[in-house]
Protein backbone atom coordinates (compact mmCIF):
# COMPACT_ATOMS: atom_id res chain seq x y z
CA UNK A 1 0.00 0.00 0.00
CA UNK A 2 1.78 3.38 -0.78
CA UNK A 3 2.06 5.50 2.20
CA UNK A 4 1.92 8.52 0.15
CA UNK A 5 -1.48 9.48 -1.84
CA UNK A 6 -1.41 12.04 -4.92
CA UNK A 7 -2.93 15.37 -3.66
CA UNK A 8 -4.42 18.94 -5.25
CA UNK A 9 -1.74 20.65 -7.22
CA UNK A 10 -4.06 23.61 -7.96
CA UNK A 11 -5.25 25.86 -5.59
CA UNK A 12 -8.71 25.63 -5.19
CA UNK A 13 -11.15 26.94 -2.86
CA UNK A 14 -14.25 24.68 -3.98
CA UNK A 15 -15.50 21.45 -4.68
CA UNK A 16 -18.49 19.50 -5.72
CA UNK A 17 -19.18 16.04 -4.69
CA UNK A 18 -21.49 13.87 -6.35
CA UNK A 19 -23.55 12.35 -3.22
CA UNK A 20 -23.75 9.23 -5.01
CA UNK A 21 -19.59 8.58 -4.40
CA UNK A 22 -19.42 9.90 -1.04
CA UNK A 23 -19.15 6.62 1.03
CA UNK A 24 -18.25 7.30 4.40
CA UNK A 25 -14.66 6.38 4.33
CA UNK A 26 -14.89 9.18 1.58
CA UNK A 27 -17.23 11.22 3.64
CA UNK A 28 -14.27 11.24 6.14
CA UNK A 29 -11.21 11.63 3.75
CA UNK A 30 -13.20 14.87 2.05
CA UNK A 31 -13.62 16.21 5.40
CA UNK A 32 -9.82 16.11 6.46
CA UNK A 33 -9.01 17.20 2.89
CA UNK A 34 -11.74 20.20 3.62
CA UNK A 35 -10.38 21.28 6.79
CA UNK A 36 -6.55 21.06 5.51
CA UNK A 37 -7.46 23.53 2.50
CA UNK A 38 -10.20 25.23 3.84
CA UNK A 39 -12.48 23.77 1.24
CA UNK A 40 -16.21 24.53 0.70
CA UNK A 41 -17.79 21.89 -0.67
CA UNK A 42 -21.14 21.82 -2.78
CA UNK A 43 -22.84 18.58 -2.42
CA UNK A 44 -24.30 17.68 -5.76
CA UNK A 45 -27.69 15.93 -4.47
CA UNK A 46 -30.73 16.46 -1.80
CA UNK A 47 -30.64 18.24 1.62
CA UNK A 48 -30.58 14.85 2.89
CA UNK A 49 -27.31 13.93 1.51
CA UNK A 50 -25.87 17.22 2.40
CA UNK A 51 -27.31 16.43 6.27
CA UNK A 52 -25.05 13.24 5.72
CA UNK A 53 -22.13 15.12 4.78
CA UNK A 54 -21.79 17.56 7.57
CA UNK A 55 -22.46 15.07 10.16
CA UNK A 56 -19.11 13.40 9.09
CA UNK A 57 -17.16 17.14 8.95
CA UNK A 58 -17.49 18.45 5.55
CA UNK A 59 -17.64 21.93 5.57
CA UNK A 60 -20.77 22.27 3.05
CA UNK A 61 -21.53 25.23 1.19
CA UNK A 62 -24.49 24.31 -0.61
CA UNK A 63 -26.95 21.32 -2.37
CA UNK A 64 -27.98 21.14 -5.36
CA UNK A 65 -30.14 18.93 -6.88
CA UNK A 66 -30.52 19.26 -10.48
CA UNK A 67 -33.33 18.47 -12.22
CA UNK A 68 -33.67 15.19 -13.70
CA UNK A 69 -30.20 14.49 -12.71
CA UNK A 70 -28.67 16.60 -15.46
CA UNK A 71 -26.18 19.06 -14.68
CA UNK A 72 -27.05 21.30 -17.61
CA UNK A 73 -30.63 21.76 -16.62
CA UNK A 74 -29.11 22.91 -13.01
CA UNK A 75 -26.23 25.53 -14.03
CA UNK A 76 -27.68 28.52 -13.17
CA UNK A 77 -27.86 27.04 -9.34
CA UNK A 78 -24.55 25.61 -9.56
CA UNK A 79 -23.09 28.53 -10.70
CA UNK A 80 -24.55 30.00 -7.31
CA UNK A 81 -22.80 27.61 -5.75
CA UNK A 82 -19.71 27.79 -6.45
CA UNK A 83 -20.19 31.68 -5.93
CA UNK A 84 -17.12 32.26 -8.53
CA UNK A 85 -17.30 35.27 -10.73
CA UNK A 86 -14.29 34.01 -12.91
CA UNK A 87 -15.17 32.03 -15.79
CA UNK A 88 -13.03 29.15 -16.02
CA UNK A 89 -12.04 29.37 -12.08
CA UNK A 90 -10.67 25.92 -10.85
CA UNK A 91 -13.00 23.68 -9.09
CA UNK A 92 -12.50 20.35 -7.68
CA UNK A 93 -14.66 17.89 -9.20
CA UNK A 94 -15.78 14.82 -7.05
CA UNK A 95 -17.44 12.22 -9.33
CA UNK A 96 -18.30 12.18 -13.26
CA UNK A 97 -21.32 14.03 -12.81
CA UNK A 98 -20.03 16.84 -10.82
CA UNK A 99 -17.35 17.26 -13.24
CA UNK A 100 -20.06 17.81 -15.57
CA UNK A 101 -21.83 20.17 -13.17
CA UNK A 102 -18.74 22.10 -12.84
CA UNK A 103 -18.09 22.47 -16.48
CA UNK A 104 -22.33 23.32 -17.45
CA UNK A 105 -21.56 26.12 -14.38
CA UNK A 106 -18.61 27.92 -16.96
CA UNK A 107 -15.49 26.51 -14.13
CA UNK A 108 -12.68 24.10 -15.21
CA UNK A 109 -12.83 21.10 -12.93
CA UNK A 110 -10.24 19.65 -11.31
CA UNK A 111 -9.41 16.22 -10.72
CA UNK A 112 -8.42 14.67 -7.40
CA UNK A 113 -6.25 11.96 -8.87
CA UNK A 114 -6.59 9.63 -6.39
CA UNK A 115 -8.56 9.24 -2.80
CA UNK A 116 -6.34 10.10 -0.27
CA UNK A 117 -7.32 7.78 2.78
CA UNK A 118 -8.93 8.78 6.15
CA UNK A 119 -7.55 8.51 9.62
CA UNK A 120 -8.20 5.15 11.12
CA UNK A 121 -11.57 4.59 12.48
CA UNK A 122 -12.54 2.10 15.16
CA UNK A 123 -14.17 -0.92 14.75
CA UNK A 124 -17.19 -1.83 15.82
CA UNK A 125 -17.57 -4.87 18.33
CA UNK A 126 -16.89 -7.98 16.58
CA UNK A 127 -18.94 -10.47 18.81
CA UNK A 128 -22.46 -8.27 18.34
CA UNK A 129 -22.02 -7.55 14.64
CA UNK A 130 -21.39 -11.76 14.24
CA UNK A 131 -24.55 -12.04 15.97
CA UNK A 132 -26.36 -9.87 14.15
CA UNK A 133 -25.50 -11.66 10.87
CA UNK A 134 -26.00 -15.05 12.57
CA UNK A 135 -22.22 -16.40 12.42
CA UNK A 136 -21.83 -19.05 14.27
CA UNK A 137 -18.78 -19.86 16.78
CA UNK A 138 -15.83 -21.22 14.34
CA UNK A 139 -17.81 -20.16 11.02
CA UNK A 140 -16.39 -17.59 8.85
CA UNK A 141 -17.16 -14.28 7.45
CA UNK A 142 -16.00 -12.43 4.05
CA UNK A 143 -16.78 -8.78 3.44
CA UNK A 144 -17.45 -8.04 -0.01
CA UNK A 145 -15.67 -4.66 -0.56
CA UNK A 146 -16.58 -2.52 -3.04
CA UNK A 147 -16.02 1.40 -3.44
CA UNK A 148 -18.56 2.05 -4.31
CA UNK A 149 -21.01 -0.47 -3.69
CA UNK A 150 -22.46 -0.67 -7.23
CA UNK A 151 -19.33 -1.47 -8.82
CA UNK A 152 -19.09 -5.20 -7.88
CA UNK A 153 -21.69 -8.40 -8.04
CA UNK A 154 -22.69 -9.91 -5.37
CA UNK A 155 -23.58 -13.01 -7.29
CA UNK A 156 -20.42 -13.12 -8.41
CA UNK A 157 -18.75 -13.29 -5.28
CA UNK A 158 -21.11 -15.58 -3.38
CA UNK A 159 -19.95 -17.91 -6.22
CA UNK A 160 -16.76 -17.49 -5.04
CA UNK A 161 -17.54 -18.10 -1.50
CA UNK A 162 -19.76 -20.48 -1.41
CA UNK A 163 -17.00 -22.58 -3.44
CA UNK A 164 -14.79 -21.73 -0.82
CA UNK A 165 -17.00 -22.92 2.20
CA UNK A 166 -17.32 -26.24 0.34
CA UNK A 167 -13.31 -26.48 0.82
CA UNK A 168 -13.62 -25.67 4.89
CA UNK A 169 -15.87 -24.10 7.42
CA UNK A 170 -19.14 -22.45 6.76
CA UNK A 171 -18.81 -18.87 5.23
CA UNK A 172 -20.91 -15.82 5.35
CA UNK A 173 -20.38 -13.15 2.66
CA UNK A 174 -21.29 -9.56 3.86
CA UNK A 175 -22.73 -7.43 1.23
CA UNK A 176 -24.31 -4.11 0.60
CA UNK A 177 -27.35 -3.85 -0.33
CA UNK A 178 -26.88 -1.72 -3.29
CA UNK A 179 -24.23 -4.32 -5.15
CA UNK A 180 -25.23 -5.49 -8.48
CA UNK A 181 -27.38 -8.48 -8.15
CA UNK A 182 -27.42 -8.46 -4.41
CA UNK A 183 -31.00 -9.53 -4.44
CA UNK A 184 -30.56 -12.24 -6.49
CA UNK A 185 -27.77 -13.49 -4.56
CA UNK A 186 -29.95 -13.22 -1.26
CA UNK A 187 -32.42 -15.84 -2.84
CA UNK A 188 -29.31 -18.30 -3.37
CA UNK A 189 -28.65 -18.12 0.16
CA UNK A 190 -28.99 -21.46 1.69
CA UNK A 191 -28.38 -23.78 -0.79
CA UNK A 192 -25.79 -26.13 -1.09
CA UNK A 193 -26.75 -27.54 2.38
CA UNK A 194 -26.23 -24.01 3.91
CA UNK A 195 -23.03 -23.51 2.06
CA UNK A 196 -23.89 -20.68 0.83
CA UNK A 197 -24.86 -17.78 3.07
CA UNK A 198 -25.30 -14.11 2.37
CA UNK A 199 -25.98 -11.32 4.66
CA UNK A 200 -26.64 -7.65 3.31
CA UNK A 201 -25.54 -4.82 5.32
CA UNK A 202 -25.62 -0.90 4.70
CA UNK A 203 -22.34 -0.66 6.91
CA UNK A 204 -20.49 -2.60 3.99
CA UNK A 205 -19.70 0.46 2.25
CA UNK A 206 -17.52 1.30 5.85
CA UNK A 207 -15.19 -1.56 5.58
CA UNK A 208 -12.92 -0.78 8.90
CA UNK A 209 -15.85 -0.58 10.95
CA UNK A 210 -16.64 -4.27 10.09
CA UNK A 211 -13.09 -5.28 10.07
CA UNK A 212 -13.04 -7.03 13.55
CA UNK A 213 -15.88 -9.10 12.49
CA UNK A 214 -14.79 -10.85 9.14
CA UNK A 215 -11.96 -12.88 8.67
CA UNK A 216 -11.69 -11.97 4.81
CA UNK A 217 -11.70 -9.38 2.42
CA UNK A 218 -13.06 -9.88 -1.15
CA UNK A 219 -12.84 -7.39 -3.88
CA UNK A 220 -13.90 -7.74 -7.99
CA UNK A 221 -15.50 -5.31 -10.15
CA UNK A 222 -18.43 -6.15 -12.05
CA UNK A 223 -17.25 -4.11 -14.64
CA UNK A 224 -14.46 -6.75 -15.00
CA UNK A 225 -17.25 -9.54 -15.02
CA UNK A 226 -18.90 -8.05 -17.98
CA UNK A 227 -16.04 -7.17 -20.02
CA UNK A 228 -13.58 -10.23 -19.37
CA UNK A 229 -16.38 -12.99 -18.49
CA UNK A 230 -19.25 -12.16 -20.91
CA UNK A 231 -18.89 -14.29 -24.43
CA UNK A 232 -20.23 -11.85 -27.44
CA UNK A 233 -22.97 -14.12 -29.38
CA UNK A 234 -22.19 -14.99 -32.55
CA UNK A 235 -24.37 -15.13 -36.28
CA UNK A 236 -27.61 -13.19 -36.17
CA UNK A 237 -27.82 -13.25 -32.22
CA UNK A 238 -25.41 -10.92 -32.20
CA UNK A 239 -28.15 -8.40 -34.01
CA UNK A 240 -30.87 -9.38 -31.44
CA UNK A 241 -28.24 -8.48 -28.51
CA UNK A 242 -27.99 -5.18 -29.56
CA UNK A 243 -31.11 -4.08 -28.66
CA UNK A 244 -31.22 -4.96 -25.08
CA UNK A 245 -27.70 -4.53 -24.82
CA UNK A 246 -27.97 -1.06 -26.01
CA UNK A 247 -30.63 -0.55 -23.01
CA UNK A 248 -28.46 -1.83 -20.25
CA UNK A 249 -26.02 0.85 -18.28
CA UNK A 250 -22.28 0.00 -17.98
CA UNK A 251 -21.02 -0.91 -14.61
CA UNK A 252 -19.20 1.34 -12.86
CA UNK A 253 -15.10 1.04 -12.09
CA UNK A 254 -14.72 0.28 -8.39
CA UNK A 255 -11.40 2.16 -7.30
CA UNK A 256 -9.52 0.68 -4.29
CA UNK A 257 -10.13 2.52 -1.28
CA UNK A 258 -12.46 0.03 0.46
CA UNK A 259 -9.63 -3.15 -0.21
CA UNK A 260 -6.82 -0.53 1.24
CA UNK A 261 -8.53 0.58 4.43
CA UNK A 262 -9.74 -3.14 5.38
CA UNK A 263 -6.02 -4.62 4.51
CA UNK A 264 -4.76 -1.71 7.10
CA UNK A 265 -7.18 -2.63 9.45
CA UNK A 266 -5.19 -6.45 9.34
CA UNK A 267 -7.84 -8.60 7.31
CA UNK A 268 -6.45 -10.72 4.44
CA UNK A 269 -7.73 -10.50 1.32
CA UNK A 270 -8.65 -12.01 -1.98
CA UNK A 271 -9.04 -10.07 -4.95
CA UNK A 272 -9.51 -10.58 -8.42
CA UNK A 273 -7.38 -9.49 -11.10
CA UNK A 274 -7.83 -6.83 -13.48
CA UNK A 275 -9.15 -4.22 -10.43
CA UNK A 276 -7.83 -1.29 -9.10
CA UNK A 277 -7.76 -2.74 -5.89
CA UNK A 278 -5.12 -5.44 -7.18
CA UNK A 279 -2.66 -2.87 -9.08
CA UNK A 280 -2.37 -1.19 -5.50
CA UNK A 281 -2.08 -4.05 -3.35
CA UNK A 282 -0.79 -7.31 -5.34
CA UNK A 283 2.70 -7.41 -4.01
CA UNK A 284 0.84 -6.40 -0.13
CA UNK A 285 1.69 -10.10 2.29
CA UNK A 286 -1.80 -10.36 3.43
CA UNK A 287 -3.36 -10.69 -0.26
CA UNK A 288 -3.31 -13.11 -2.81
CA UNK A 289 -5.27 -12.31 -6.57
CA UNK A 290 -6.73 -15.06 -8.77
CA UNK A 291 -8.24 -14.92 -12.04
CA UNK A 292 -11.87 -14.65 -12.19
CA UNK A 293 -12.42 -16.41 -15.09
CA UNK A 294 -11.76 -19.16 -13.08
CA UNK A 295 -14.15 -19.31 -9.97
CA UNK A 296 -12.43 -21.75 -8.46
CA UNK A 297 -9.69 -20.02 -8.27
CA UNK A 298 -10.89 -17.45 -6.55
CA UNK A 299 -12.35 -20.09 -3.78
CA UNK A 300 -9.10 -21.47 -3.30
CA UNK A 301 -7.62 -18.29 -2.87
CA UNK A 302 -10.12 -17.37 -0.14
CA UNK A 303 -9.70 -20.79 1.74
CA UNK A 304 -5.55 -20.06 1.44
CA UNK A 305 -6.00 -16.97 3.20
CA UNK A 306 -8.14 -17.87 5.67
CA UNK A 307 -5.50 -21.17 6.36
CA UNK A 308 -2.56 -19.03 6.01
CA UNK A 309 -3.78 -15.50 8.25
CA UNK A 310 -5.59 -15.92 11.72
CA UNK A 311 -7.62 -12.95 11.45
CA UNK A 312 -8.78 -11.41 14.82
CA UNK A 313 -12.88 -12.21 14.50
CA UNK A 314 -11.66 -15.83 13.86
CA UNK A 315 -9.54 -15.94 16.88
CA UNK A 316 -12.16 -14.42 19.16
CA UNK A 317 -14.85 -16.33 18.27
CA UNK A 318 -12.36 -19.36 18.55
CA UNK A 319 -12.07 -20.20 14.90
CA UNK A 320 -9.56 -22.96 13.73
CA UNK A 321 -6.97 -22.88 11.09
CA UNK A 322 -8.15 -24.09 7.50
CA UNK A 323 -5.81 -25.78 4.71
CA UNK A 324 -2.21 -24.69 4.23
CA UNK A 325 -2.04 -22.24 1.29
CA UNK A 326 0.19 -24.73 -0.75
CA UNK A 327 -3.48 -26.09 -2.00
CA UNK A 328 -3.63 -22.22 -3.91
CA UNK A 329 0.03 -22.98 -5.60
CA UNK A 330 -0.71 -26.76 -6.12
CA UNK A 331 -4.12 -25.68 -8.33
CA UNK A 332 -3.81 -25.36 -12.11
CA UNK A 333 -2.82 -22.48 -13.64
């Protein structure tokens, strides 16, 4: 994990966040980044989500909520705003959307680059949040981390750990609600003799204040599963396709935030390749990546890590070790 992250080279005096990618790790990084530059921030959303913003410390100036959704039809308030009388003035854009808003408002946005992360928060207690989700004593638990939530499948990954809990102990993937297919995944839960368990949890999108209660990390983008896992049809299905196709919106591009703060919190992870979250943390000891064209794979990379790390819910809820992660290694390539 780099210790440094990249930070504003311009100096700017005001940003707009799109609510929609303020998680509250986010929430709490914008807030020290705020205070350090004496930000004001314009929330790009509803009263509500600018309630949500200044309860975690961001200094905010303003919410707007454009009608529709589109930027354009919302300028003249933006404008407001961002109070700037100087066309082209810098402003630091938070999200796609707001760096549309900032450009329909006559400012040049400015990029942040990269997430810088938030002081360390505290977790919550591990032996009431098991309970709540119904983990047993010795059973496992694997957080599904996504930043933000949207941008990974949650049928996917209880794929992957269902697999997994077929190789060991009982697992219990932690979701949020607002992951791709997370209520399809919730109607899976319970098969394979129990093997497959899913809980879904709006504090999934705060991954260090679950990390004393999991014993894994996973991270994939569903954006990965549709471009590297999805087989174009061939002939003239490829016509019919279109049409639907052409209807569907892209998933989004996780970023790597969530896998960071949970591996500096201690919990091991498995993530797939091709994410952001395994550029920035493939060579980190505590993680191992696997191919997810390959399910499998990414079961047996789950079961090595929970073999190879005693993570500290495990421990505390007396957990024993699984398989030695030679079984990753000794699997085909």
């Amino acid at each position: 994990m780099p210790a440094d992250r990249p930070m504003l080279d311009h100096d700017v005096r005001t940003a707009v966040a799109e609510a929609g990618v303020l998680s509250p790790p986010r929430l709490r990084a914008l807030a020290e980044l705020a205070c350090d530059r004496a930000l004001r921030v314009v929330v790009l959303g509803t009263a509500f989500d600018a309630r949500r913003a200044a309860a975690c410390g961001v200094r905010v100036a303003a919410a707007v909520a454009p009608p529709l959704g589109a930027p354009v039809l919302g300028r003249a308030a933006i404008a407001r705003a961002i109070g700037s009388a100087v066309r082209g003035a810098p402003v630091l854009a938070l999200g796609e959307r707001a760096a549309d808003a900032v450009r329909a408002a006559g400012a040049r946005p400015v990029e942040l680059g990269a997430w810088p992360l938030p002081r360390p928060a505290p977790s919550l207690d591990p032996a009431e949040v098991r309970g709540a989700w119904g983990v047993q004593p010795g059973d496992r638990a694997c957080l599904l981390v996504a930043s933000p939530p949207r941008a990974t499948d949650a049928r996917v990954a209880l794929d992957v750990v269902g697999r997994a809990a077929v190789l060991g102990r009982p697992i219990t993937l932690v979701a949020h609600p607002d992951c791709r297919h997370a209520a399809r995944a919730a109607g899976w839960s319970g098969v394979a003799g129990g093997a497959w368990r899913i809980v879904l949890d709006e504090r999934a999108d705060d991954p260090e204040l679950l990390a004393g209660a999991v014993d894994v990390g996973l991270a994939l983008d569903a954006a990965v599963v549709v471009d590297d896992l999805a087989r174009p049809p061939r002939g003239s299905a490829r016509w019919w396709a279109a049409i639907p196709r052409s209807a569907l919106r892209a998933p989004v591009r996780g970023d790597a935030m969530g896998a960071e703060l949970l591996v500096r919190a201690g919990v091991p992870m498995a993530i797939a390749d091709g994410t952001a979250a395994a550029a920035a943390l493939r060579d980190h000891p505590r993680v191992r990546t696997f191919n997810l064209r390959r399910p499998n794979l990414g079961a047996l990379a789950v079961h090595a890590v929970l073999g190879q790390f005693a993570a500290g819910a495990g421990t505390a809820v007396g957990a024993t070790g699984a398989a030695s992660p030679a079984i990753l290694e000794a699997a085909p390539a």
